[in-house]
N, C-alpha and C. Protein backbone atom coordinates (compact mmCIF):
# COMPACT_ATOMS: atom_id res chain seq x y z
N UNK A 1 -27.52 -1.12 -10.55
CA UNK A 1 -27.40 -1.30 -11.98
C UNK A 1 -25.97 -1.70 -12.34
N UNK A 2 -25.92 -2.57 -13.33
CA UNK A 2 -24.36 -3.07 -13.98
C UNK A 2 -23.78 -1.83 -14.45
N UNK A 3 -22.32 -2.18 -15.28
CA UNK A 3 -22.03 -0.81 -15.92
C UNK A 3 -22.74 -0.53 -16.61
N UNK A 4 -22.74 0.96 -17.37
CA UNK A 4 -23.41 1.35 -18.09
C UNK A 4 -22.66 1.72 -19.52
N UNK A 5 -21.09 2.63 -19.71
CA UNK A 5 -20.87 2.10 -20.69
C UNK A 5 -19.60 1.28 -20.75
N UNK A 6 -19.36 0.36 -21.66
CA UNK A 6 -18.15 -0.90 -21.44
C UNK A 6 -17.01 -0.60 -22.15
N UNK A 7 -17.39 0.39 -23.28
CA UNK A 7 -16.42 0.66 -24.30
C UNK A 7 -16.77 1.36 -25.23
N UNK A 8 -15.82 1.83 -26.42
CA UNK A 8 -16.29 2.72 -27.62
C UNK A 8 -16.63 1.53 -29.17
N UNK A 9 -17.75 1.48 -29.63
CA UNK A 9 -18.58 0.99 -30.44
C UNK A 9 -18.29 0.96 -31.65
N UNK A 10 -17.87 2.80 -31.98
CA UNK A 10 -17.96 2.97 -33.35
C UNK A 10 -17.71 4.69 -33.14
N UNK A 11 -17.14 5.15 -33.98
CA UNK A 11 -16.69 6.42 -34.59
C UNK A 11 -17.40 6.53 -35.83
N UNK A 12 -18.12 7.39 -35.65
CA UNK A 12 -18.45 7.83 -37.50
C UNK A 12 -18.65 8.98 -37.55
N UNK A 13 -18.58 9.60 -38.43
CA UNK A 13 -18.34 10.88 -38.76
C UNK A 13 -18.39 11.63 -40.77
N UNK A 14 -19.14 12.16 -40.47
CA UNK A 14 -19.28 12.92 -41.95
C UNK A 14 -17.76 13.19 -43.18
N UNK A 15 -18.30 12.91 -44.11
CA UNK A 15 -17.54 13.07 -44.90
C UNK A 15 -17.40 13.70 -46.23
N UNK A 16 -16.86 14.34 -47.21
CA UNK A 16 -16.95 14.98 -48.47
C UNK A 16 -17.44 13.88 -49.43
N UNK A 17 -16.80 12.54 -49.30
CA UNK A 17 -16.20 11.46 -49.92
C UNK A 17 -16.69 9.86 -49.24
N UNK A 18 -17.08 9.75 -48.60
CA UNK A 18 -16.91 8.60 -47.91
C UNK A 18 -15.98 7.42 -48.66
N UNK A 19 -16.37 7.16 -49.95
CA UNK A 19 -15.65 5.79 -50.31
C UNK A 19 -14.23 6.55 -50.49
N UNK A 20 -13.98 7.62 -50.57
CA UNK A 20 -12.77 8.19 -51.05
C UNK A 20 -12.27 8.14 -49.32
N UNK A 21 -12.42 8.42 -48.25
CA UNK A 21 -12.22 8.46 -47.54
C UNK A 21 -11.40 6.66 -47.05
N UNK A 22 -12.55 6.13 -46.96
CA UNK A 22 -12.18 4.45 -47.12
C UNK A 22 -11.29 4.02 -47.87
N UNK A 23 -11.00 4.46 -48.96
CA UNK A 23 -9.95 4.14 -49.91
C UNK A 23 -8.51 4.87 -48.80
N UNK A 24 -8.81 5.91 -48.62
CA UNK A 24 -7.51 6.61 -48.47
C UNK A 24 -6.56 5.84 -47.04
N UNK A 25 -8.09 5.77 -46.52
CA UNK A 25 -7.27 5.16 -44.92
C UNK A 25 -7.29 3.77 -44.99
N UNK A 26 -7.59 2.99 -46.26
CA UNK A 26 -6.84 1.55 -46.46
C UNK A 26 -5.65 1.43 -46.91
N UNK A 27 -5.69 2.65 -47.87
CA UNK A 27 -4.35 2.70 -48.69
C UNK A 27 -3.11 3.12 -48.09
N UNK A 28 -3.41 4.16 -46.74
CA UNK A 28 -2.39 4.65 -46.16
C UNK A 28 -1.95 4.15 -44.35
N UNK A 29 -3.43 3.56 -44.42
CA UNK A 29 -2.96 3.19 -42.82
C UNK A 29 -3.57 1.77 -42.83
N UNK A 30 -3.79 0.94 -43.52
CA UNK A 30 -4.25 -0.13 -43.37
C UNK A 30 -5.27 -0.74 -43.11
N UNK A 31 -6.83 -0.03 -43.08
CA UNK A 31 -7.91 -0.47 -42.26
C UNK A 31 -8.68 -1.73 -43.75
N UNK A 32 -9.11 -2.49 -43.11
CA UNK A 32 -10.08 -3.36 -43.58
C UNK A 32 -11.14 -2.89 -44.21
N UNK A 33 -11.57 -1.59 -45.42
CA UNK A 33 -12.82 -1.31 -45.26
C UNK A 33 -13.45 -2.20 -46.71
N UNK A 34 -15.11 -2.19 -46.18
CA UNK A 34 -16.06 -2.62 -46.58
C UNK A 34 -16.89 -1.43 -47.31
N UNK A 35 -18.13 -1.53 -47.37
CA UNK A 35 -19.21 -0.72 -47.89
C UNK A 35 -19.65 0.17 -46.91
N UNK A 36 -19.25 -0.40 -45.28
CA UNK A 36 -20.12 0.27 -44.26
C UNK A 36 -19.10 0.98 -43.48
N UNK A 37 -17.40 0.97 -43.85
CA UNK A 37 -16.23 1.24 -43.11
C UNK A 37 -15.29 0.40 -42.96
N UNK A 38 -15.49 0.04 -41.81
CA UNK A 38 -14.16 -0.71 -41.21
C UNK A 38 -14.76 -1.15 -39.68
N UNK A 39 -14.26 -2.58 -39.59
CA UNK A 39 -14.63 -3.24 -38.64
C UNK A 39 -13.43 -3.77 -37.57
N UNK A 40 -13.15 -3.15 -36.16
CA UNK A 40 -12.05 -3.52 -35.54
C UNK A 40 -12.16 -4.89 -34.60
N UNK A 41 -11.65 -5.87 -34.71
CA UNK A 41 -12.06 -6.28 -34.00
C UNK A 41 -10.98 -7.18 -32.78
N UNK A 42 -11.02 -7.34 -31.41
CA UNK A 42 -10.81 -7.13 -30.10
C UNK A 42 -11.48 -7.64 -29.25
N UNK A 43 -11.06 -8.28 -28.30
CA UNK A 43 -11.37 -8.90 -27.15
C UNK A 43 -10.97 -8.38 -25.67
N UNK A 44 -12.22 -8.58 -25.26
CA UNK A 44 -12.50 -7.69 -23.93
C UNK A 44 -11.45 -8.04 -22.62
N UNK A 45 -11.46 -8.25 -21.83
CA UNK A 45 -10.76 -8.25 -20.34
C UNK A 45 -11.11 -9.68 -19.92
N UNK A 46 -12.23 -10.21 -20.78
CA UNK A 46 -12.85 -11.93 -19.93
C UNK A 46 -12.82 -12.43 -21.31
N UNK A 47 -11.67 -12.13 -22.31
CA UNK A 47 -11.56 -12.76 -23.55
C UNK A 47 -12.70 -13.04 -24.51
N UNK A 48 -13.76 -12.17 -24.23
CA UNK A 48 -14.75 -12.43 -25.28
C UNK A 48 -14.10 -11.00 -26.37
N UNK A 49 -14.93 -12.28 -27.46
CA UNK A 49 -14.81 -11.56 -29.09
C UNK A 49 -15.61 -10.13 -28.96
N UNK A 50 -15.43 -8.95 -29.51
CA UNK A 50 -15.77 -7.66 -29.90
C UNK A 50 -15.60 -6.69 -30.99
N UNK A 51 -16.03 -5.86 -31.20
CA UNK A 51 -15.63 -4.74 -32.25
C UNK A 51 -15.93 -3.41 -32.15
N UNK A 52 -15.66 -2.75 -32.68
CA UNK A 52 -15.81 -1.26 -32.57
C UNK A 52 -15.50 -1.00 -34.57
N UNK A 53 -16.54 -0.54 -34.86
CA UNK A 53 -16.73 -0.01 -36.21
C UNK A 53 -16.46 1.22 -36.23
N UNK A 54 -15.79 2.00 -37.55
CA UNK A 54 -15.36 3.08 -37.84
C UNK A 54 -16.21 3.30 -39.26
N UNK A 55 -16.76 4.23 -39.40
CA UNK A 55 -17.52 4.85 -40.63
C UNK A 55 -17.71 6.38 -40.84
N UNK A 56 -17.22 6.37 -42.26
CA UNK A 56 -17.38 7.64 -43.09
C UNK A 56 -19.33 7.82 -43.34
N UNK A 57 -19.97 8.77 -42.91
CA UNK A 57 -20.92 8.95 -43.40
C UNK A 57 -21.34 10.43 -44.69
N UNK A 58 -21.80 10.30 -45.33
CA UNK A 58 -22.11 11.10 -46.71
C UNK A 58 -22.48 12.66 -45.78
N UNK A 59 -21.66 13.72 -46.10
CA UNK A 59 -21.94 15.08 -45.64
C UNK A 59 -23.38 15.26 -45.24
N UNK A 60 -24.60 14.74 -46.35
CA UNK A 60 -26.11 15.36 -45.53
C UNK A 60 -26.52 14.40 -44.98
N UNK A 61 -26.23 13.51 -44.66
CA UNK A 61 -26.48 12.27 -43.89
C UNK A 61 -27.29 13.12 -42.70
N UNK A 62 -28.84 12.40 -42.54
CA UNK A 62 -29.71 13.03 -41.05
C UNK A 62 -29.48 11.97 -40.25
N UNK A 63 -28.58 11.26 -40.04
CA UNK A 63 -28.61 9.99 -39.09
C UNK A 63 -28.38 10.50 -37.42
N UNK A 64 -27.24 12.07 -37.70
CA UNK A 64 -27.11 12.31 -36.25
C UNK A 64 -28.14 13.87 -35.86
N UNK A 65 -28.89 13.65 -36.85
CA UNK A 65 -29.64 14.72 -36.00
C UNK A 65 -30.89 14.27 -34.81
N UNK A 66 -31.10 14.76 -33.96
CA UNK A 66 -31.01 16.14 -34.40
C UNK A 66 -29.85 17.16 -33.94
N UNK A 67 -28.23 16.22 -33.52
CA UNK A 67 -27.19 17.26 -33.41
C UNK A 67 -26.86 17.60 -34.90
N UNK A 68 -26.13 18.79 -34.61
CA UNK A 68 -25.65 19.84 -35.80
C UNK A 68 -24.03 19.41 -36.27
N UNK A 69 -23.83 18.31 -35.14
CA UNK A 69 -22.11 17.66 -35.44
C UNK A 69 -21.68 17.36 -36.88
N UNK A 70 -20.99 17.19 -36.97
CA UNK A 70 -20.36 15.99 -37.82
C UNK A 70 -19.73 14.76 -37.55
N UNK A 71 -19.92 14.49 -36.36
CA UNK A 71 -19.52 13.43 -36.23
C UNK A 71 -20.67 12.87 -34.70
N UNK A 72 -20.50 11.10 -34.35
CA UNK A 72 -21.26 11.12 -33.88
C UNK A 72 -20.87 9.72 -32.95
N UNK A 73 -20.37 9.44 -31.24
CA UNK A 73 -19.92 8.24 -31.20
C UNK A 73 -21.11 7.35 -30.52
N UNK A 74 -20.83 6.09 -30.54
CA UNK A 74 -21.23 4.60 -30.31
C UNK A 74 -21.14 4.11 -29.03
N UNK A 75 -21.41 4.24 -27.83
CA UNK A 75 -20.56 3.54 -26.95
C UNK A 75 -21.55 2.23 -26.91
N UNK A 76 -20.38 1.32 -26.58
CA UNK A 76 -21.14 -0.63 -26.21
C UNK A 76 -21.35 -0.18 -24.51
N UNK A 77 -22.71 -1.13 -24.53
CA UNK A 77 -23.36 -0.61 -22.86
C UNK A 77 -23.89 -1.88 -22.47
N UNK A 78 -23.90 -1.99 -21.41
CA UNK A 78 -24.86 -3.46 -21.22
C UNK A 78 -25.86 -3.13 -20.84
N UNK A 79 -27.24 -3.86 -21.00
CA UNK A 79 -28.68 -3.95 -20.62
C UNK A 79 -29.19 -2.68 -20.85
N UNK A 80 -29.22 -2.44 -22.11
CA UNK A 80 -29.79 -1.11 -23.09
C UNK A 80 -31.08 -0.64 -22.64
N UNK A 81 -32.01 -1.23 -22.29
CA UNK A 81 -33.38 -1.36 -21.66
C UNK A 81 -33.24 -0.91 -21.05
N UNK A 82 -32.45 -1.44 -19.58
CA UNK A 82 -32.66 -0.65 -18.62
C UNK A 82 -31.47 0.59 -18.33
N UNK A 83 -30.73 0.58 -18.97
CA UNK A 83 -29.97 1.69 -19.37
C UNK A 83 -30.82 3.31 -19.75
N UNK A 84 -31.60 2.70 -20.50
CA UNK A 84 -32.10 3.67 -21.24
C UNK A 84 -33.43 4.35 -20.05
N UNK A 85 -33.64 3.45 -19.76
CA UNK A 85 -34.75 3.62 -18.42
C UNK A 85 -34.46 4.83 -17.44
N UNK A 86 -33.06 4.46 -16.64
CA UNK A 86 -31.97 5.01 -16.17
C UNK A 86 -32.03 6.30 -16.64
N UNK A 87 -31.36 6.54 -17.48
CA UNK A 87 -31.43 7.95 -18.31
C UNK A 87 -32.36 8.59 -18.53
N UNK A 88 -33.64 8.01 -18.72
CA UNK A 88 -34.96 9.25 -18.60
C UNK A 88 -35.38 9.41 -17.28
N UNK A 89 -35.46 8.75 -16.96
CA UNK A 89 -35.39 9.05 -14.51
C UNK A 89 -34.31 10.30 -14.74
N UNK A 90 -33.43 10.04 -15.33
CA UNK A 90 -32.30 11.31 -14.80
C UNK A 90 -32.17 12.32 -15.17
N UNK A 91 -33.23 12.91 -16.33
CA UNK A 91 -33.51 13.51 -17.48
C UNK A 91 -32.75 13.84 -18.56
N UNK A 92 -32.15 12.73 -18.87
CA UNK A 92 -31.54 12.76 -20.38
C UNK A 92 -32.51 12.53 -21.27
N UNK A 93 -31.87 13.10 -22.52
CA UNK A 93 -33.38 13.54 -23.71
C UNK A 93 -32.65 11.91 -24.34
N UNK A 94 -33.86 11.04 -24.63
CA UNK A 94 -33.77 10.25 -25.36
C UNK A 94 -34.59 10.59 -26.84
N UNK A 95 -33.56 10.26 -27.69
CA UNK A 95 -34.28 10.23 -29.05
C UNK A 95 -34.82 9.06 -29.94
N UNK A 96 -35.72 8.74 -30.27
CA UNK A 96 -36.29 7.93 -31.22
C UNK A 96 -37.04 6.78 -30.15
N UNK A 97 -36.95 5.80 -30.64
CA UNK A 97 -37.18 4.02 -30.20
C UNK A 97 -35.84 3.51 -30.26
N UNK A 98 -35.72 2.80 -29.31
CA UNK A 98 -35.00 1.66 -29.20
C UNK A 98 -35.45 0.77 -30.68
N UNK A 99 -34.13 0.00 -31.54
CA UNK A 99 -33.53 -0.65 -32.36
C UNK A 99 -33.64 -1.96 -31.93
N UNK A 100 -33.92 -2.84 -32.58
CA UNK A 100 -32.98 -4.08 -32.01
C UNK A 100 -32.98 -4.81 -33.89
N UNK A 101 -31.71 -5.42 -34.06
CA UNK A 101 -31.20 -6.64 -34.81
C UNK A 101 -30.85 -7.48 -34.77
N UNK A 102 -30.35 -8.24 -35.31
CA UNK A 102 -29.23 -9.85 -34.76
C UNK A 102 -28.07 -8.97 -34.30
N UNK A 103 -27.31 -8.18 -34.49
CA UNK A 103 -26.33 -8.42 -33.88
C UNK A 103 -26.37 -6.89 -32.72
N UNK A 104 -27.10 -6.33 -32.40
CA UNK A 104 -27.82 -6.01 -31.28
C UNK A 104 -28.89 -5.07 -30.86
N UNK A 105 -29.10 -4.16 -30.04
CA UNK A 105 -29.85 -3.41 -29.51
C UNK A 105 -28.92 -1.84 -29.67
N UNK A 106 -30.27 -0.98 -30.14
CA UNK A 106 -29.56 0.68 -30.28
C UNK A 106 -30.72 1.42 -29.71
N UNK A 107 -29.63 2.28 -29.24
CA UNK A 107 -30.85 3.48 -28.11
C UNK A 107 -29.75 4.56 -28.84
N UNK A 108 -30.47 5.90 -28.64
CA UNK A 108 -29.91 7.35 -28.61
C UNK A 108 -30.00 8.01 -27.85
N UNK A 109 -29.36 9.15 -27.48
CA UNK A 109 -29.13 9.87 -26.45
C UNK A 109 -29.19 11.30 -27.02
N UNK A 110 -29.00 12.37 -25.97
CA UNK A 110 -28.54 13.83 -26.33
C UNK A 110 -27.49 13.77 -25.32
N UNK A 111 -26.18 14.15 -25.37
CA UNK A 111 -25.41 14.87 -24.03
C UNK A 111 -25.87 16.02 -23.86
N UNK A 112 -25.18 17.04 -22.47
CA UNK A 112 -25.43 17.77 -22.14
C UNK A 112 -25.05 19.34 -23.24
N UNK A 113 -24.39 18.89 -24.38
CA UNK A 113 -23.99 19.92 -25.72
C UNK A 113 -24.83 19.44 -26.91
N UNK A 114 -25.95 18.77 -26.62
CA UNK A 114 -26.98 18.57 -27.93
C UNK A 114 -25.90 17.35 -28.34
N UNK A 115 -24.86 16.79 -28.45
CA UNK A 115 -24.61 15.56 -29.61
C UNK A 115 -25.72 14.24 -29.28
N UNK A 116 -25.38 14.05 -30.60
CA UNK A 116 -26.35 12.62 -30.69
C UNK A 116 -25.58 11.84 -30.02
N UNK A 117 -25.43 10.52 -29.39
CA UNK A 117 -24.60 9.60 -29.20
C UNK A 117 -25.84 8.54 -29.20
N UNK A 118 -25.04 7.73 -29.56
CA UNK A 118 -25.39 6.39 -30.13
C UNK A 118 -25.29 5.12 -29.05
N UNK A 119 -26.31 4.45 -28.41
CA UNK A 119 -25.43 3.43 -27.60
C UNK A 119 -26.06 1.83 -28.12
N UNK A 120 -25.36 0.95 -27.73
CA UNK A 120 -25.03 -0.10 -28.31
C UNK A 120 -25.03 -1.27 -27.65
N UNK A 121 -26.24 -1.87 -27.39
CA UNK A 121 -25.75 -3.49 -26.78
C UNK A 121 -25.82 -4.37 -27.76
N UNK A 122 -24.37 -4.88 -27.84
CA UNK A 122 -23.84 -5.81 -29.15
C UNK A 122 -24.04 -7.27 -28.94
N UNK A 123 -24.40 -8.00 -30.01
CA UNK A 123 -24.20 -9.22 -30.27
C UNK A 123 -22.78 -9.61 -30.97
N UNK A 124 -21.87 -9.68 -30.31
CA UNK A 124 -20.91 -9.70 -31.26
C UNK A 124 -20.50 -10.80 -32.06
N UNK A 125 -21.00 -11.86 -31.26
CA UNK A 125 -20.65 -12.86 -32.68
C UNK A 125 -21.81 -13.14 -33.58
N UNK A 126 -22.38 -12.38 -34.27
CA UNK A 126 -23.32 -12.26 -34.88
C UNK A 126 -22.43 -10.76 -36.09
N UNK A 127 -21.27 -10.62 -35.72
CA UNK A 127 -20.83 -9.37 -36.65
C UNK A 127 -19.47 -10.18 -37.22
């Protein structure tokens, strides 16, 4: 199997505030945000285009359950399919269905402490 994960995706994490949050860390540290966060974007080791998104999510937000976190990360993976394949052979708890959009493919995970993690095969020039 290729690698499995390539990099970090996205940070998101609960918030009191979200747009207040976005405001604060444009105003004080500079980030680009939008409606959905903030979009970083970076090029890999073979000069292709990439990103890794940062987002405030709303305190009852059920997006990362079923962990109890507050926060919840992204990693970019290649060949999500069989990634994900991989991981139930090995008995990692997969949650939901596999995702797919234009700009890519999403699987979920449990680690071995219940977090949700999020993984990610990106289309990136499609973001």
């Amino acid at each position: 199997m290729k690698k499995r994960v390539t990099g970090i995706g996205g940070i998101f994490f609960k918030a009191k505030d979200p747009k207040a949050s976005k405001d604060w860390y444009k105003k004080h540290l500079g980030f680009d945000t939008d409606d959905y966060g903030s979009t970083f974007k970076w090029q890999d080791k073979d000069g292709n285009d990439c990103t890794t998104q940062w987002s405030p999510f709303p305190e009852d937000t059920t997006y990362y359950e079923p962990s109890k976190k507050d926060f919840m990360f992204n990693y970019r993976v290649e060949n999500l399919v069989e990634l994900l394949k991989v991981l139930k052979e090995e008995g990692v708890t997969i949650v939901g269905d596999m995702e797919e959009y234009a700009y890519g493919k999403f699987g979920w995970i449990l680690d071995n402490d219940g977090n949700k993690i999020e993984l990610w095969e990106p289309i990136d020039s499609e973001l």
